[in-house]
Protein backbone atom coordinates (compact mmCIF):
# COMPACT_ATOMS: atom_id res chain seq x y z
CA UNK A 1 0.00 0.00 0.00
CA UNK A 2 3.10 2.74 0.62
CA UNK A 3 4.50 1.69 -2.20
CA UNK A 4 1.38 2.26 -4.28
CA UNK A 5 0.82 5.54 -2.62
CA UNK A 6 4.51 6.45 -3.49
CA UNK A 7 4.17 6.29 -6.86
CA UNK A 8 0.72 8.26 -6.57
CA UNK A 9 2.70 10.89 -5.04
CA UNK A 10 4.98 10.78 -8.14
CA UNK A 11 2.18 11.48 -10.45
CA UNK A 12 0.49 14.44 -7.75
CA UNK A 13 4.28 16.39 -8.65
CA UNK A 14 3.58 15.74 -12.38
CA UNK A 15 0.17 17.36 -11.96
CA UNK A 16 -0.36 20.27 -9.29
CA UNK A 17 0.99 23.44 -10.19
CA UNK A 18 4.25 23.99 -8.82
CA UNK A 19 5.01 28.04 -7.94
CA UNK A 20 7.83 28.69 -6.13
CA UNK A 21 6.99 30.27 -2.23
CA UNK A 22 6.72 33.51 -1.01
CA UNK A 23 9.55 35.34 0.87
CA UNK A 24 8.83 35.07 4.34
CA UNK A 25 8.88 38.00 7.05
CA UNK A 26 11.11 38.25 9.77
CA UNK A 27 9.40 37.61 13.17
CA UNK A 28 11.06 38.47 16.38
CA UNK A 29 9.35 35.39 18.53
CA UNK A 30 11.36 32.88 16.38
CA UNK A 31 9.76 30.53 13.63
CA UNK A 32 6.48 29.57 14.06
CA UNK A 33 6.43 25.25 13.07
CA UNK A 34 3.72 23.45 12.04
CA UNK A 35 3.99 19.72 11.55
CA UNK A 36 1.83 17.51 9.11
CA UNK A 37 1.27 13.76 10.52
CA UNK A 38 -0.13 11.24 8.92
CA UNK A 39 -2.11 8.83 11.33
CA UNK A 40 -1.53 5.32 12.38
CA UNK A 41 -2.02 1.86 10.86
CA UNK A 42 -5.78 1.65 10.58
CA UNK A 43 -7.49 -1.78 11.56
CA UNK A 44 -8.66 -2.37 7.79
CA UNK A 45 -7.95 -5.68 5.65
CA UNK A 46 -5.84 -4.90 2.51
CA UNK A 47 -5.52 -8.62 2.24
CA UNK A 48 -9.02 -9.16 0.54
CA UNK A 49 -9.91 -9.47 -2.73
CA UNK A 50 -12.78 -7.44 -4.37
CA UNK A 51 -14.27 -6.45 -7.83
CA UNK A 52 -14.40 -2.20 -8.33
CA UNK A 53 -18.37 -2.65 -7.51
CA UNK A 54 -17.62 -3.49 -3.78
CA UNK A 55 -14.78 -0.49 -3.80
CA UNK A 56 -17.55 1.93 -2.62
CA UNK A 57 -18.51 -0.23 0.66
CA UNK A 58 -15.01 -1.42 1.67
CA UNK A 59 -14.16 2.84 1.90
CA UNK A 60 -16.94 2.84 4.42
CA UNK A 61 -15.64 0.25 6.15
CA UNK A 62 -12.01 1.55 5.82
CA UNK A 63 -13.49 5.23 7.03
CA UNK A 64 -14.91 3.49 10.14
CA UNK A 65 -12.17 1.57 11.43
CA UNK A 66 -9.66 2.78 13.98
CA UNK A 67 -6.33 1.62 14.77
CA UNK A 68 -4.20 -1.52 14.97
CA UNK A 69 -3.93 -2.31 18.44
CA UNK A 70 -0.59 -1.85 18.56
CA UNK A 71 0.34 1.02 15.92
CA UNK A 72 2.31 3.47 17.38
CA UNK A 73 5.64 5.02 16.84
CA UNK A 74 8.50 6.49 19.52
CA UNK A 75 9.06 9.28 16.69
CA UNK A 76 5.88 10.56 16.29
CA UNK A 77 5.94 10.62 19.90
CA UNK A 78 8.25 12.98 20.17
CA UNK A 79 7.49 14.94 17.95
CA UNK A 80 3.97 15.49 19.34
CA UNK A 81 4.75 15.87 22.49
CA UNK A 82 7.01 19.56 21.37
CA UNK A 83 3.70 20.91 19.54
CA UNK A 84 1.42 23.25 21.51
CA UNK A 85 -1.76 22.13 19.78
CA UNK A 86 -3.41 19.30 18.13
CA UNK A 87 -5.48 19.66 14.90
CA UNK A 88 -6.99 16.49 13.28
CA UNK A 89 -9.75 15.03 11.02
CA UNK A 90 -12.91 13.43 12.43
CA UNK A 91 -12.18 10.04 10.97
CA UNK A 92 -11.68 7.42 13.46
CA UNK A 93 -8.08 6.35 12.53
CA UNK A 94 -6.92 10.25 13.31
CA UNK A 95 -9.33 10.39 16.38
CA UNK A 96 -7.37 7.33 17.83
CA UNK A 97 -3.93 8.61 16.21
CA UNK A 98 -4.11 11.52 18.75
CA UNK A 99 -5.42 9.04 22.04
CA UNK A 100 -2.23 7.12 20.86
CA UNK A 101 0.41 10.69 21.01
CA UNK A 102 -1.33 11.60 24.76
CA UNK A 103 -2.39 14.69 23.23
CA UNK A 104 -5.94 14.96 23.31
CA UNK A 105 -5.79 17.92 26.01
CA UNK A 106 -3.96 19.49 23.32
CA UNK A 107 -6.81 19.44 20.64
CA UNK A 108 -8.10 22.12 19.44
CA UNK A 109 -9.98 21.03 16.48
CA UNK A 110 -11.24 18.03 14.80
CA UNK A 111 -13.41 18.46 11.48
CA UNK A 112 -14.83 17.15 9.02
CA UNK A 113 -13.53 19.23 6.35
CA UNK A 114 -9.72 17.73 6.80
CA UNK A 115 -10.46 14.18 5.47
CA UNK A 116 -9.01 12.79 3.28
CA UNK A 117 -9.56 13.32 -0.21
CA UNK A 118 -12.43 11.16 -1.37
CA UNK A 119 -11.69 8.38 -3.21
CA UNK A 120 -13.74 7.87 -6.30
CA UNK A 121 -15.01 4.75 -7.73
CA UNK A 122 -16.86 3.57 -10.43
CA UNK A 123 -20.69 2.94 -10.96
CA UNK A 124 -20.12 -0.96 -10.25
CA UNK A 125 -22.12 -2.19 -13.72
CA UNK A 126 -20.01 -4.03 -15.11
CA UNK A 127 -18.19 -7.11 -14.59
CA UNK A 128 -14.50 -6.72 -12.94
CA UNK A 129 -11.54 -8.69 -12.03
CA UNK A 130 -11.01 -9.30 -8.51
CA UNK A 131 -8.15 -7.23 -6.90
CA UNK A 132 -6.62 -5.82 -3.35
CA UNK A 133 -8.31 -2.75 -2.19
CA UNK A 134 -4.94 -1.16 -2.28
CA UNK A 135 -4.82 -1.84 -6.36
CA UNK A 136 -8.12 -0.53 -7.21
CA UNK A 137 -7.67 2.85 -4.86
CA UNK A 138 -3.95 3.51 -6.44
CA UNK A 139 -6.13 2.94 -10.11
CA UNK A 140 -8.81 4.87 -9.59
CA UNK A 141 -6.56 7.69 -7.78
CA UNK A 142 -4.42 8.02 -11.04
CA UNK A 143 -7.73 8.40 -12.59
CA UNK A 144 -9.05 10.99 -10.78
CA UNK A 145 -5.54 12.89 -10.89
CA UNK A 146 -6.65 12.93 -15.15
CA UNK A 147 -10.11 14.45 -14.22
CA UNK A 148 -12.26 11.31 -13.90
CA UNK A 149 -14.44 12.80 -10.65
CA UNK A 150 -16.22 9.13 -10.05
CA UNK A 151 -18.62 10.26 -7.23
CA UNK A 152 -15.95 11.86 -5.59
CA UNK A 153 -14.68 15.43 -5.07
CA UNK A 154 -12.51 17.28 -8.37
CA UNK A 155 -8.84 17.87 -7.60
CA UNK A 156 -9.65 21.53 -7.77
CA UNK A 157 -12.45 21.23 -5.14
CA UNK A 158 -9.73 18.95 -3.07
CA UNK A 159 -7.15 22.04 -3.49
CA UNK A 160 -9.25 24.26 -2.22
CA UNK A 161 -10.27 22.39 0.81
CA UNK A 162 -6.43 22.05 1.34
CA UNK A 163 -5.98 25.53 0.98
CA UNK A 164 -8.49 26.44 3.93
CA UNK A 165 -6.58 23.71 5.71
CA UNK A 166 -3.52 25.54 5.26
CA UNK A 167 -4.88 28.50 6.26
CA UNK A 168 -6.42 27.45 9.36
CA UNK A 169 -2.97 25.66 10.76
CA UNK A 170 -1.22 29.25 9.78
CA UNK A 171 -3.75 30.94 11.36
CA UNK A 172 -3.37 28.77 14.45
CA UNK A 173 0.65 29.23 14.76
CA UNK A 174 -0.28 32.85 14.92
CA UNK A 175 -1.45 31.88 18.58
CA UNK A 176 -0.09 28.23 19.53
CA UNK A 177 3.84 28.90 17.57
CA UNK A 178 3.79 24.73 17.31
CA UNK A 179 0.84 22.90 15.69
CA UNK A 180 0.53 19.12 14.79
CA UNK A 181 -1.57 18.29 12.14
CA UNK A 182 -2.55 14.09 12.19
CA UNK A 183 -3.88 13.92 9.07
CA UNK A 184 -4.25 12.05 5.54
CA UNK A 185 -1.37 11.23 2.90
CA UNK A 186 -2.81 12.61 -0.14
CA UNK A 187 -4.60 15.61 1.66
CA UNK A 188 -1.21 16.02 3.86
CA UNK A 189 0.34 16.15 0.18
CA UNK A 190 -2.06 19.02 -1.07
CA UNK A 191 -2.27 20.88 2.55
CA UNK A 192 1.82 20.98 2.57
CA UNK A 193 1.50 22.70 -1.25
CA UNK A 194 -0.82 25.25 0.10
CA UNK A 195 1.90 26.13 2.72
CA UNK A 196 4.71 25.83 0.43
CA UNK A 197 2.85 28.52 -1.70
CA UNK A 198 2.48 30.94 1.24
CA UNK A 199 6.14 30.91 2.09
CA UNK A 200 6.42 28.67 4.65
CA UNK A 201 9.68 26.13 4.81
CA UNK A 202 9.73 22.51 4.22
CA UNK A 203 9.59 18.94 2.63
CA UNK A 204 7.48 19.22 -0.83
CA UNK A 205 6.40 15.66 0.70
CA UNK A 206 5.33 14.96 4.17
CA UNK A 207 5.58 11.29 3.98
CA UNK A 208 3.17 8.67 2.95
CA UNK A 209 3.94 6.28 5.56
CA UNK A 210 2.08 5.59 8.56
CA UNK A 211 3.17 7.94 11.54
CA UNK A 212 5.17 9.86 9.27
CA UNK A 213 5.50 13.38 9.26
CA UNK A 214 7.29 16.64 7.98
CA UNK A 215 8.04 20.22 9.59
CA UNK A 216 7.27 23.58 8.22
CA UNK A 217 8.31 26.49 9.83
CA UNK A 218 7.79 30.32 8.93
């Protein structure tokens, strides 16, 4: 599965715009850091094999499941444990990523609008091969990258979602000077853009890994 969403990654560079950042200003308190996070090892079966018309219902399930019971990383840990404040998505998986880093006194938000980017699918009405989750998301992902929506959100409507991500973590350095941000690898991808683009430093990739992360810091 990190392998597959590697090479997704490759193809995001080919396609999103690539501007180069904004000089940043000078600010006396020191750099202000936010760090991107992707969550832990959800509790989900990649192991299975399904045609594309059963795609739709194993994302539910996927969306619904929470961790591995033992999915956690000394890294992360660390990491978490410098930030002032904790921003996450309401899916399970992040929920329990934060229980996991001890930092749930440290949240400060948890919404809706930083899942991850929908996955399309097709309309199931015809006859597929059967193939590993993993296989049909990387397929239809490369898809949607070329424009094909498939009852999902468009890459432009996913951009700007990241962008108000982006904009809310800025906006909450302003106050906290360290956030952590457990969120999604592709949206991670398009949220670290968005700060890229307003002049903030870092990785043009957080990491697609579980528990992996990058800093930015303005």
């Amino acid at each position: 599965m990190n392998s597959l969403l590697h090479n997704i990654d490759s193809e995001l560079d080919a396609v999103l715009d690539s501007r180069p950042p904004q000089a940043d200003s000078y600010s006396q308190r020191g750099p202000r850091r936010i760090v991107l996070m992707r969550h832990g090892e959800p509790d989900a079966r990649f192991d299975q094999r399904i045609p594309a018309a059963e795609l739709r219902q194993w994302v539910a399930r996927y969306h619904r499941a929470g961790l591995k019971r033992h999915s956690h990383c000394s890294e992360a840990q660390a990491v978490a444990d410098d930030c002032v404040a904790v921003v996450c998505s309401d899916l399970p998986r992040a929920m329990e990523s934060v229980q996991r880093l001890k930092r749930c006194e440290a949240l400060v938000l948890s919404d809706p609008a930083l899942r991850e980017i929908e996955f399309p699918h097709g309309p199931g009405r015809w006859p597929t091969p059967a193939l590993p989750p993993a296989a049909w998301l990387a397929l239809f992902r490369v898809l949607w990258l070329f424009g094909y929506r498939g009852n999902a959100e468009s890459l432009g409507e996913a951009r700007r979602r990241a962008r108000h991500g982006a904009n809310t973590l800025a906006q909450l350095s302003e106050r906290h000077d360290s956030v952590l941000f457990v969120g999604h690898a592709m949206f991670n991808v398009l949220v670290a853009r968005s700060l890229l683009k307003q002049g903030w430093r870092g990785p043009r990739r957080p990491g697609s890994r579980h528990w992996r992360y990058a800093i930015y810091e303005r």
